[in-house]
C-alpha atoms as a PDB file:
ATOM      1  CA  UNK A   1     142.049  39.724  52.758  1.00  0.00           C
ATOM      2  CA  UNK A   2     140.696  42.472  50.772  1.00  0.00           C
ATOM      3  CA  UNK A   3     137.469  43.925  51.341  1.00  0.00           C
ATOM      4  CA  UNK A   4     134.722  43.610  48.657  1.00  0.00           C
ATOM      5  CA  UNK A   5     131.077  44.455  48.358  1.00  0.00           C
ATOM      6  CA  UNK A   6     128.121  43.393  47.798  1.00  0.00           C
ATOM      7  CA  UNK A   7     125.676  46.665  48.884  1.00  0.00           C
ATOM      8  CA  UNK A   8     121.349  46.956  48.144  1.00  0.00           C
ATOM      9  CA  UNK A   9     122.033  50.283  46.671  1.00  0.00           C
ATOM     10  CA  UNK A  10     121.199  50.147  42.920  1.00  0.00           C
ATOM     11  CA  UNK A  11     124.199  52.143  42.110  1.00  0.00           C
ATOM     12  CA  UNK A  12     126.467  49.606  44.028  1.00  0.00           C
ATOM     13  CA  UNK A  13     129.036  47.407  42.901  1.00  0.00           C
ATOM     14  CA  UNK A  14     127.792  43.541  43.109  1.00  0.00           C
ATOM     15  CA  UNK A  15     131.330  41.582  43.121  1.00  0.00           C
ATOM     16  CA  UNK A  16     131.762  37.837  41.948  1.00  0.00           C
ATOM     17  CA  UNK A  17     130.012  36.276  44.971  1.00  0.00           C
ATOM     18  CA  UNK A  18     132.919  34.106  45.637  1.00  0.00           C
ATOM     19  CA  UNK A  19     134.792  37.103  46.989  1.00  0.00           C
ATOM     20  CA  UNK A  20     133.881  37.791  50.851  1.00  0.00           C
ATOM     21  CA  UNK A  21     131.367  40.022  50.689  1.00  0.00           C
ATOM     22  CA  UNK A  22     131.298  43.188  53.400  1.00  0.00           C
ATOM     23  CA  UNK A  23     129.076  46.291  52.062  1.00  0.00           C
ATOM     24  CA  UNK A  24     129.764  49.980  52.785  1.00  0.00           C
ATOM     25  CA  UNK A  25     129.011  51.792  55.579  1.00  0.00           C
ATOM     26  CA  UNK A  26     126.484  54.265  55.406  1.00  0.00           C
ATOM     27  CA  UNK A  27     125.245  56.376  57.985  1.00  0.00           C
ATOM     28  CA  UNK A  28     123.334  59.876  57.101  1.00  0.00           C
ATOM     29  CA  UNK A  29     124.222  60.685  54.035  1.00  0.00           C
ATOM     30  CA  UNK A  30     127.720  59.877  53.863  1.00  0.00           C
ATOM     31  CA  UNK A  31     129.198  56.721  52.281  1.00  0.00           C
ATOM     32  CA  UNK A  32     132.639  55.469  53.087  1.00  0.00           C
ATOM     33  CA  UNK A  33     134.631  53.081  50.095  1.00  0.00           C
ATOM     34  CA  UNK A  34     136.469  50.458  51.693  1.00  0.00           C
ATOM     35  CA  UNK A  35     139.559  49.197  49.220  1.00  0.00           C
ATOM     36  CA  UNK A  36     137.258  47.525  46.048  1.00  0.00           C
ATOM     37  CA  UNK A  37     134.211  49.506  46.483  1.00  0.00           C
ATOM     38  CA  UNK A  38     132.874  52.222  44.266  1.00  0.00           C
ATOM     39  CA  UNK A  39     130.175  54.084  44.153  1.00  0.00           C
ATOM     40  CA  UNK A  40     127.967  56.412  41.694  1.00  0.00           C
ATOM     41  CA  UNK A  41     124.819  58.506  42.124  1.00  0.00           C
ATOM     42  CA  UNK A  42     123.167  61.673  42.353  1.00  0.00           C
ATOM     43  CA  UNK A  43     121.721  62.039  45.825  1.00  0.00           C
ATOM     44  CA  UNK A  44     123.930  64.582  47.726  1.00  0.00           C
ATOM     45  CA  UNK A  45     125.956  61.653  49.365  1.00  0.00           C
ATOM     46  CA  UNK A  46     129.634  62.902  51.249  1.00  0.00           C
ATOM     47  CA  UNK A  47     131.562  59.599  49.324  1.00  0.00           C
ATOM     48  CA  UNK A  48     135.097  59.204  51.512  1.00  0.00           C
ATOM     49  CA  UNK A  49     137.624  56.964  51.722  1.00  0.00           C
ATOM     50  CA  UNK A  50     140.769  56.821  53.524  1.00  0.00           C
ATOM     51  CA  UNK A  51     144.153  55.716  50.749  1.00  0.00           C
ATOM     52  CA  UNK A  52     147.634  54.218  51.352  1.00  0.00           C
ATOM     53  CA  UNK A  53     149.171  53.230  47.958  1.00  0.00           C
ATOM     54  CA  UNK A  54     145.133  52.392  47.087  1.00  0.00           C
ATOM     55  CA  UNK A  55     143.956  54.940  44.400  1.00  0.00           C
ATOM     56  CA  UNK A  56     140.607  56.863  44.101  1.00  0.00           C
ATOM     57  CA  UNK A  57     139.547  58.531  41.364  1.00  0.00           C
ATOM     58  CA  UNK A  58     136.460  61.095  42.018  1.00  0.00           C
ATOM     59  CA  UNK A  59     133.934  62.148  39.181  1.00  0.00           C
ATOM     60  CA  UNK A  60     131.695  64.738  38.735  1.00  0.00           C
ATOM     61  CA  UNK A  61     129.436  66.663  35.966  1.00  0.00           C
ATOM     62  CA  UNK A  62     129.168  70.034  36.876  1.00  0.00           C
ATOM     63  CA  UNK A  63     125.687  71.040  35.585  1.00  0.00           C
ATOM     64  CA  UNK A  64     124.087  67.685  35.772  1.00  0.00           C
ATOM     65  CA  UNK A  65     125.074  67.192  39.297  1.00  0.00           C
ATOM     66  CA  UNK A  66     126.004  63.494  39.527  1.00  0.00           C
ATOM     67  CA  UNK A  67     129.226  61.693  40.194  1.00  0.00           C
ATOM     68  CA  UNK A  68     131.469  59.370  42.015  1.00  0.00           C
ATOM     69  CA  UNK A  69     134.346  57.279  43.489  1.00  0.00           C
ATOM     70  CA  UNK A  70     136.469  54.333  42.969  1.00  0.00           C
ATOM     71  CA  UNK A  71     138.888  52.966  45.016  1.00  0.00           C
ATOM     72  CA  UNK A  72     141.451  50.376  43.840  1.00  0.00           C
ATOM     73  CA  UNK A  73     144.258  48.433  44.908  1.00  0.00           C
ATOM     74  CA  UNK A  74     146.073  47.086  41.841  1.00  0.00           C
ATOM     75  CA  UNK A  75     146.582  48.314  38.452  1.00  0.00           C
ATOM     76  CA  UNK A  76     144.588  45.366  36.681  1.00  0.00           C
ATOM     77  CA  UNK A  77     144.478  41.528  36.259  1.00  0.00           C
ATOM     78  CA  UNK A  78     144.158  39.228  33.891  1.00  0.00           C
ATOM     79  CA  UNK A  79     141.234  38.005  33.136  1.00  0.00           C
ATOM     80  CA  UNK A  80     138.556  36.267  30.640  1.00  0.00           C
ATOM     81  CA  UNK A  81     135.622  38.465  28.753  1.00  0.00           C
ATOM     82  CA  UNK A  82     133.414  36.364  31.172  1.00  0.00           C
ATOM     83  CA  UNK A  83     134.693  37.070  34.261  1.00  0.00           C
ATOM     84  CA  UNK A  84     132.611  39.489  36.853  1.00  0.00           C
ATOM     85  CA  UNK A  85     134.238  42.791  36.952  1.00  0.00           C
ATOM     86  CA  UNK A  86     136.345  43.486  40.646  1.00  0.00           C
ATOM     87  CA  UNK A  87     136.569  46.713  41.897  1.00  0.00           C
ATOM     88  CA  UNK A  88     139.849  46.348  43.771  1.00  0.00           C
ATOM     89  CA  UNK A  89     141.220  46.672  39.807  1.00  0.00           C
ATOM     90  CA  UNK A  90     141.729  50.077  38.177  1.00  0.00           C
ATOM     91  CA  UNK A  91     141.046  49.123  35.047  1.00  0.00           C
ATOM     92  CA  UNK A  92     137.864  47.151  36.106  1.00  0.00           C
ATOM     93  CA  UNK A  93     136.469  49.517  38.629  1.00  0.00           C
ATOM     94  CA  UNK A  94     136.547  52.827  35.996  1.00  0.00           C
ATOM     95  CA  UNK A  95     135.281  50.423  33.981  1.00  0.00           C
ATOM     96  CA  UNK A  96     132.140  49.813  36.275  1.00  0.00           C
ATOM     97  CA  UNK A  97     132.115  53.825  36.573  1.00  0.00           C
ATOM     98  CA  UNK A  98     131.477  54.319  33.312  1.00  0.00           C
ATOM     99  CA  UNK A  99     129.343  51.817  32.814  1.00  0.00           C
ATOM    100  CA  UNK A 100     126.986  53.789  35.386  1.00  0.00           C
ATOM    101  CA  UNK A 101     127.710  57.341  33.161  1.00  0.00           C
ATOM    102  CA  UNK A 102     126.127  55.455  30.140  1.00  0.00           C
ATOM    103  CA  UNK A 103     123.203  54.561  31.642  1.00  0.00           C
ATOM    104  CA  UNK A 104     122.822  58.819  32.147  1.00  0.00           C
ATOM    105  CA  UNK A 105     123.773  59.101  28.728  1.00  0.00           C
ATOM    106  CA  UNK A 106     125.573  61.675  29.682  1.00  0.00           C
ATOM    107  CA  UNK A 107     129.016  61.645  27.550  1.00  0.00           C
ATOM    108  CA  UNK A 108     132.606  60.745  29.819  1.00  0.00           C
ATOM    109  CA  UNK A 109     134.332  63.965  28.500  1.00  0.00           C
ATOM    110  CA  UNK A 110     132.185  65.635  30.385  1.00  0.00           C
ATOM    111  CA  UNK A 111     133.283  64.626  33.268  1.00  0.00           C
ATOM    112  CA  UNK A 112     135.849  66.680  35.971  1.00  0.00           C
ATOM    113  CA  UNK A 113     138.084  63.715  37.202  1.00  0.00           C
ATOM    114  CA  UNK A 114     140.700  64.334  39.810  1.00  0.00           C
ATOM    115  CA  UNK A 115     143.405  61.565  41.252  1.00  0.00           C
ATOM    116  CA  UNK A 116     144.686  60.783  44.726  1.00  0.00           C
ATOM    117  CA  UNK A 117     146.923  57.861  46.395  1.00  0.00           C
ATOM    118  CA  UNK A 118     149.559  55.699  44.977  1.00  0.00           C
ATOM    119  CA  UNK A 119     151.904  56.332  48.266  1.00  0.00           C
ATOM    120  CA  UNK A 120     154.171  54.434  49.491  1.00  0.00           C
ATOM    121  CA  UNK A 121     153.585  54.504  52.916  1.00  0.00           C
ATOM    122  CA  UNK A 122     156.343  52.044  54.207  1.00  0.00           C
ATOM    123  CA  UNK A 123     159.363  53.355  52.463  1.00  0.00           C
ATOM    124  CA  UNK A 124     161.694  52.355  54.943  1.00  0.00           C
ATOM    125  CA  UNK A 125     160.021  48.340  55.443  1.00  0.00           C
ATOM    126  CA  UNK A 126     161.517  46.456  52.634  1.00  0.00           C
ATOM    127  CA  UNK A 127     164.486  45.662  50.439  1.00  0.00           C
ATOM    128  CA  UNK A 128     161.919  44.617  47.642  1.00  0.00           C
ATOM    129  CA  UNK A 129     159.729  47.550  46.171  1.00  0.00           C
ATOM    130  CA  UNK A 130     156.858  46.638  44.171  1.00  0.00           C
ATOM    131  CA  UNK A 131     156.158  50.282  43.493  1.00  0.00           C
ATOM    132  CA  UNK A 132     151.991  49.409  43.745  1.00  0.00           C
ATOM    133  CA  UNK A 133     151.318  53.127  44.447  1.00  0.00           C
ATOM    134  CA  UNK A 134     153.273  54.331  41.243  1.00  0.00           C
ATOM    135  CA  UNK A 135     151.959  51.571  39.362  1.00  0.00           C
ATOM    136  CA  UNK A 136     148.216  52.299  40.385  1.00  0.00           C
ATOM    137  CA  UNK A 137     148.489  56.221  39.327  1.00  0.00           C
ATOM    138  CA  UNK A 138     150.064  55.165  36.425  1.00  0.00           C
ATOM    139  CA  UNK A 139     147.239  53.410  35.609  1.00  0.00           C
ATOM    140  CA  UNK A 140     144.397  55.862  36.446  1.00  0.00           C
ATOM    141  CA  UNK A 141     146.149  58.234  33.900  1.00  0.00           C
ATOM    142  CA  UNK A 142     145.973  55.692  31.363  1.00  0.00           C
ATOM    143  CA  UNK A 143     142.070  55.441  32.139  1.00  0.00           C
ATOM    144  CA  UNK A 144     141.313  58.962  32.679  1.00  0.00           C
ATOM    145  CA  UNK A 145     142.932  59.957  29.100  1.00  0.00           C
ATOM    146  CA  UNK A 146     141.054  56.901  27.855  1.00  0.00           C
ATOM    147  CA  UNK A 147     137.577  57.619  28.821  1.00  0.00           C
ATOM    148  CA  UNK A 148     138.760  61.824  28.159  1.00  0.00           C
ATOM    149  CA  UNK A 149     137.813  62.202  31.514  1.00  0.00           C
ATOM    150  CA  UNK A 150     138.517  66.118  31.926  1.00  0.00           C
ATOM    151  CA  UNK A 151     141.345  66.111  34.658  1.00  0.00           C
ATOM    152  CA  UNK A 152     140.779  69.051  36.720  1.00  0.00           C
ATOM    153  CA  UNK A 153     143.541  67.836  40.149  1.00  0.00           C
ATOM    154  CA  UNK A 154     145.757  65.495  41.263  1.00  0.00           C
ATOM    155  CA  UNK A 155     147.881  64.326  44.842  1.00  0.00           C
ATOM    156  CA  UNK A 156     149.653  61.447  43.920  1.00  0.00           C
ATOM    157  CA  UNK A 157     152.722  59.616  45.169  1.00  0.00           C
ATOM    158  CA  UNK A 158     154.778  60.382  48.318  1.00  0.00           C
ATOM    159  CA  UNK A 159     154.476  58.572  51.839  1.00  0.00           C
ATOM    160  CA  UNK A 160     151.602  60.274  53.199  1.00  0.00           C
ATOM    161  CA  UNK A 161     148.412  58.590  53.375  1.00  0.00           C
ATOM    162  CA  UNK A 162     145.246  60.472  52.338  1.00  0.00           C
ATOM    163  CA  UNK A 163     141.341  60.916  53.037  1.00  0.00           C
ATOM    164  CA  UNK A 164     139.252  61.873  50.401  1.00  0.00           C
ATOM    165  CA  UNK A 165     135.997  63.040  50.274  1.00  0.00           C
ATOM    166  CA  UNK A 166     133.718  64.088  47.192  1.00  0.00           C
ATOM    167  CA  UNK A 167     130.310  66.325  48.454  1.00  0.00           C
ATOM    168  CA  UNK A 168     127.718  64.648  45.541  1.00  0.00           C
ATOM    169  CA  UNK A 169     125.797  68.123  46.269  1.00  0.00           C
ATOM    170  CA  UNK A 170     128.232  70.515  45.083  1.00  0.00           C
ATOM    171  CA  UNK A 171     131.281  68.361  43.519  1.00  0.00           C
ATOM    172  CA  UNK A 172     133.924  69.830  45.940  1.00  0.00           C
ATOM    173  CA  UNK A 173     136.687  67.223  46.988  1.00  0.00           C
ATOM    174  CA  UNK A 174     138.219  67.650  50.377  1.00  0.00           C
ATOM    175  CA  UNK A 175     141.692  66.259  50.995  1.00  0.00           C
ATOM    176  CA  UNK A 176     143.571  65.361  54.174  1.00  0.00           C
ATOM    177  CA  UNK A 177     147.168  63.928  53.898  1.00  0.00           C
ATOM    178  CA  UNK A 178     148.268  62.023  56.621  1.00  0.00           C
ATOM    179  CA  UNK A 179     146.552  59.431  59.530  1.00  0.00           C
ATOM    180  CA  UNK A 180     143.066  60.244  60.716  1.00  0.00           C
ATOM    181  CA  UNK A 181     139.541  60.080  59.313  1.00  0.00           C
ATOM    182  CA  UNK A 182     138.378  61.657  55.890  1.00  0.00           C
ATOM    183  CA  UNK A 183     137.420  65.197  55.997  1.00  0.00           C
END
Protein backbone atom coordinates (compact mmCIF):
# COMPACT_ATOMS: atom_id res chain seq x y z
CA UNK A 1 0.00 0.00 0.00
CA UNK A 2 1.14 3.42 -0.59
CA UNK A 3 2.29 5.60 2.01
CA UNK A 4 0.31 8.80 2.85
CA UNK A 5 0.45 11.49 5.46
CA UNK A 6 -1.08 13.05 7.79
CA UNK A 7 1.97 15.32 9.63
CA UNK A 8 1.33 18.43 12.67
CA UNK A 9 3.46 20.62 10.58
CA UNK A 10 1.30 23.51 9.26
CA UNK A 11 2.92 23.29 5.94
CA UNK A 12 2.03 19.49 5.71
CA UNK A 13 -0.12 17.70 3.50
CA UNK A 14 -3.43 16.41 5.48
CA UNK A 15 -4.67 13.42 3.05
CA UNK A 16 -8.40 12.14 2.89
CA UNK A 17 -8.36 10.39 6.30
CA UNK A 18 -9.51 7.23 4.78
CA UNK A 19 -6.06 6.71 3.33
CA UNK A 20 -3.57 5.01 6.01
CA UNK A 21 -2.06 7.64 7.47
CA UNK A 22 2.02 7.42 8.30
CA UNK A 23 3.69 11.08 8.68
CA UNK A 24 7.27 11.99 7.70
CA UNK A 25 10.17 11.46 9.43
CA UNK A 26 11.88 14.22 10.83
CA UNK A 27 14.86 14.25 12.77
CA UNK A 28 17.15 17.62 13.06
CA UNK A 29 16.35 19.53 10.50
CA UNK A 30 15.98 17.24 7.75
CA UNK A 31 12.66 15.91 6.40
CA UNK A 32 12.41 12.80 4.32
CA UNK A 33 9.07 12.48 1.61
CA UNK A 34 7.89 9.10 1.57
CA UNK A 35 5.90 8.35 -2.00
CA UNK A 36 2.57 10.96 -1.48
CA UNK A 37 4.12 13.38 0.78
CA UNK A 38 5.11 16.92 0.06
CA UNK A 39 6.32 19.45 1.78
CA UNK A 40 6.76 23.46 1.72
CA UNK A 41 8.39 26.00 4.04
CA UNK A 42 11.00 28.33 4.80
CA UNK A 43 12.94 27.04 7.78
CA UNK A 44 16.34 25.75 6.45
CA UNK A 45 14.94 22.09 6.35
CA UNK A 46 17.40 19.33 4.11
CA UNK A 47 13.83 17.90 2.24
CA UNK A 48 15.04 14.23 0.65
CA UNK A 49 13.55 11.56 -0.79
CA UNK A 50 14.73 8.50 -2.33
CA UNK A 51 12.74 7.85 -6.33
CA UNK A 52 12.19 4.73 -8.50
CA UNK A 53 9.77 5.61 -11.36
CA UNK A 54 8.14 8.10 -8.38
CA UNK A 55 8.77 11.79 -9.45
CA UNK A 56 9.85 14.84 -7.32
CA UNK A 57 9.72 18.06 -8.31
CA UNK A 58 11.87 20.64 -6.02
CA UNK A 59 11.00 24.47 -5.75
CA UNK A 60 12.70 27.31 -4.75
CA UNK A 61 12.63 31.36 -4.85
CA UNK A 62 15.93 32.55 -4.88
CA UNK A 63 15.71 35.88 -2.98
CA UNK A 64 12.78 35.06 -0.84
CA UNK A 65 14.31 31.92 0.38
CA UNK A 66 11.40 29.45 0.57
CA UNK A 67 10.60 26.29 -1.28
CA UNK A 68 9.83 22.67 -1.60
CA UNK A 69 9.16 19.04 -2.67
CA UNK A 70 6.64 16.74 -4.02
CA UNK A 71 6.83 13.33 -4.57
CA UNK A 72 4.32 11.39 -6.71
CA UNK A 73 3.56 8.13 -7.98
CA UNK A 74 1.03 8.46 -10.81
CA UNK A 75 0.37 11.00 -13.33
CA UNK A 76 -3.27 11.89 -12.03
CA UNK A 77 -6.75 10.38 -11.32
CA UNK A 78 -9.97 11.01 -11.83
CA UNK A 79 -11.73 12.60 -9.60
CA UNK A 80 -14.81 14.95 -8.40
CA UNK A 81 -14.27 18.94 -7.53
CA UNK A 82 -15.05 17.59 -3.96
CA UNK A 83 -12.70 15.16 -3.48
CA UNK A 84 -9.55 15.81 -0.92
CA UNK A 85 -6.51 16.41 -2.92
CA UNK A 86 -3.76 13.10 -2.78
CA UNK A 87 -0.35 13.70 -3.00
CA UNK A 88 0.69 10.40 -4.56
CA UNK A 89 -0.93 12.39 -7.89
CA UNK A 90 1.16 14.82 -9.94
CA UNK A 91 -1.35 16.82 -10.87
CA UNK A 92 -2.84 17.00 -7.28
CA UNK A 93 0.31 17.27 -5.31
CA UNK A 94 1.76 20.57 -7.53
CA UNK A 95 -1.47 21.46 -7.07
CA UNK A 96 -1.16 21.46 -3.14
CA UNK A 97 2.39 23.22 -3.85
CA UNK A 98 1.04 25.98 -5.21
CA UNK A 99 -1.58 26.32 -3.19
CA UNK A 100 1.15 26.93 -0.33
CA UNK A 101 3.08 29.70 -2.91
CA UNK A 102 -0.27 31.69 -2.84
CA UNK A 103 -0.58 31.95 0.54
CA UNK A 104 3.24 33.89 0.18
CA UNK A 105 1.82 35.74 -2.51
CA UNK A 106 4.70 35.32 -4.02
CA UNK A 107 3.97 34.74 -7.96
CA UNK A 108 4.80 30.74 -9.44
CA UNK A 109 7.04 32.18 -12.27
CA UNK A 110 9.19 32.98 -9.87
CA UNK A 111 9.96 29.95 -8.98
CA UNK A 112 13.40 27.69 -10.04
CA UNK A 113 11.78 24.16 -10.53
CA UNK A 114 13.96 21.23 -11.38
CA UNK A 115 12.68 17.39 -12.17
CA UNK A 116 13.97 13.98 -11.15
CA UNK A 117 12.62 10.18 -11.42
CA UNK A 118 10.36 8.55 -13.84
CA UNK A 119 12.88 5.34 -14.10
CA UNK A 120 12.17 2.31 -14.85
CA UNK A 121 13.94 0.42 -12.54
CA UNK A 122 12.84 -3.21 -13.53
CA UNK A 123 13.40 -3.15 -17.21
CA UNK A 124 14.11 -6.61 -17.53
CA UNK A 125 10.78 -7.93 -15.02
CA UNK A 126 7.89 -7.84 -17.34
CA UNK A 127 6.43 -8.48 -20.76
CA UNK A 128 3.79 -5.66 -19.96
CA UNK A 129 5.26 -2.01 -19.63
CA UNK A 130 3.12 0.51 -18.19
CA UNK A 131 5.77 3.13 -18.80
CA UNK A 132 4.68 4.93 -15.09
CA UNK A 133 8.11 6.65 -14.99
CA UNK A 134 7.70 8.23 -18.57
CA UNK A 135 4.23 8.89 -17.92
CA UNK A 136 4.94 10.72 -14.49
CA UNK A 137 7.75 13.15 -16.16
CA UNK A 138 5.53 13.66 -18.77
CA UNK A 139 3.29 14.97 -16.54
CA UNK A 140 5.47 17.23 -14.32
CA UNK A 141 6.36 19.06 -17.65
CA UNK A 142 2.87 19.60 -18.32
CA UNK A 143 2.61 21.21 -14.68
CA UNK A 144 5.78 22.99 -14.55
CA UNK A 145 4.96 24.91 -18.02
CA UNK A 146 1.51 25.33 -16.50
CA UNK A 147 2.21 27.04 -13.32
CA UNK A 148 5.57 28.83 -15.57
CA UNK A 149 7.52 27.34 -13.06
CA UNK A 150 11.13 28.55 -14.28
CA UNK A 151 12.87 25.12 -15.09
CA UNK A 152 16.36 25.51 -14.16
CA UNK A 153 17.44 21.07 -14.27
CA UNK A 154 16.29 17.93 -14.94
CA UNK A 155 17.40 13.78 -14.46
CA UNK A 156 14.69 11.98 -15.76
CA UNK A 157 14.14 8.51 -17.17
CA UNK A 158 16.67 5.61 -17.30
CA UNK A 159 16.93 2.59 -14.74
CA UNK A 160 18.74 4.16 -12.05
CA UNK A 161 17.04 5.06 -9.00
CA UNK A 162 17.72 8.48 -7.41
CA UNK A 163 18.01 10.47 -3.97
CA UNK A 164 17.21 13.87 -3.91
CA UNK A 165 17.75 16.39 -1.60
CA UNK A 166 16.78 20.24 -1.66
CA UNK A 167 18.93 22.45 1.29
CA UNK A 168 15.70 25.05 2.18
CA UNK A 169 18.80 27.35 3.37
CA UNK A 170 20.49 27.89 0.22
CA UNK A 171 18.21 26.14 -2.62
CA UNK A 172 21.01 23.73 -3.78
CA UNK A 173 19.67 20.19 -4.87
CA UNK A 174 21.97 17.28 -4.37
CA UNK A 175 21.51 14.20 -6.54
CA UNK A 176 22.62 10.59 -6.14
CA UNK A 177 21.68 8.01 -8.89
CA UNK A 178 21.61 4.66 -7.88
CA UNK A 179 20.73 2.47 -4.34
CA UNK A 180 21.63 4.08 -1.05
CA UNK A 181 20.35 6.95 1.08
CA UNK A 182 19.77 10.65 -0.18
CA UNK A 183 22.72 12.84 -0.13
Amino acid sequence: MWDSCRCSLPSMLELDSNLPQKPSTRTRGNVYLLPGQWYFGHKGELVRTLLGSCVAVTLWHPTRKVGGMCHFLLPERRRTPSTVLDGRYGDEAVDLLVREIQKTGIKTDEFEAQLYGGADTMPEESSVKFNVGERNVEKAWALIDQHRFQLMAVDVGGTDPRSVSLDLITGAVALRRGGGSAP
